[in-house]
Protein backbone atom coordinates (compact mmCIF):
# COMPACT_ATOMS: atom_id res chain seq x y z
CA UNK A 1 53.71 236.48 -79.93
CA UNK A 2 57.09 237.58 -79.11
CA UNK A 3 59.39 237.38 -82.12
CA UNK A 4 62.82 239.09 -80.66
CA UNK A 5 64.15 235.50 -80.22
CA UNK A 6 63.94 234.61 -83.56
CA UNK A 7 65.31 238.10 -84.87
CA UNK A 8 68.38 236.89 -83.65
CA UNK A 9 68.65 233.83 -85.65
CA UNK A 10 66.70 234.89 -89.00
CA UNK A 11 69.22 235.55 -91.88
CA UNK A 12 68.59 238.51 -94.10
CA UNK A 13 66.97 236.51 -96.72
CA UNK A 14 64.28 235.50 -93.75
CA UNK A 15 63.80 238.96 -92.76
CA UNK A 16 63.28 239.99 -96.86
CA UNK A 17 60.70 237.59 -96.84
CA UNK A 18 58.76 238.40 -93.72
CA UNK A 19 58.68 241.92 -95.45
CA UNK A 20 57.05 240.55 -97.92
CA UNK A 21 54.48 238.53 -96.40
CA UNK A 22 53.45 241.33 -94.80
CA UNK A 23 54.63 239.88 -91.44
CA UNK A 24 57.16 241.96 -90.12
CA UNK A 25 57.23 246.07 -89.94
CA UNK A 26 60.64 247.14 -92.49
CA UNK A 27 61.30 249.69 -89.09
CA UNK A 28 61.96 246.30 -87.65
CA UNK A 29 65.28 246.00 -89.97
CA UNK A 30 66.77 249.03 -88.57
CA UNK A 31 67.00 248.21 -85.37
């Protein structure tokens, strides 16, 4: 599953809540 594409698109309110479901590594917000 290659989620880079969508990375680009999420808003920061998507990434807080893939942080939450457990779905996305927080490292992944630094980059």
């Amino acid at each position: 599953m290659n989620n880079s594409a969508r990375h680009s698109i999420m808003s920061d309110s998507e990434r807080v809540k893939g942080l939450l479901d457990g779905s996305m590594d927080p490292a992944e917000l630094e980059g």
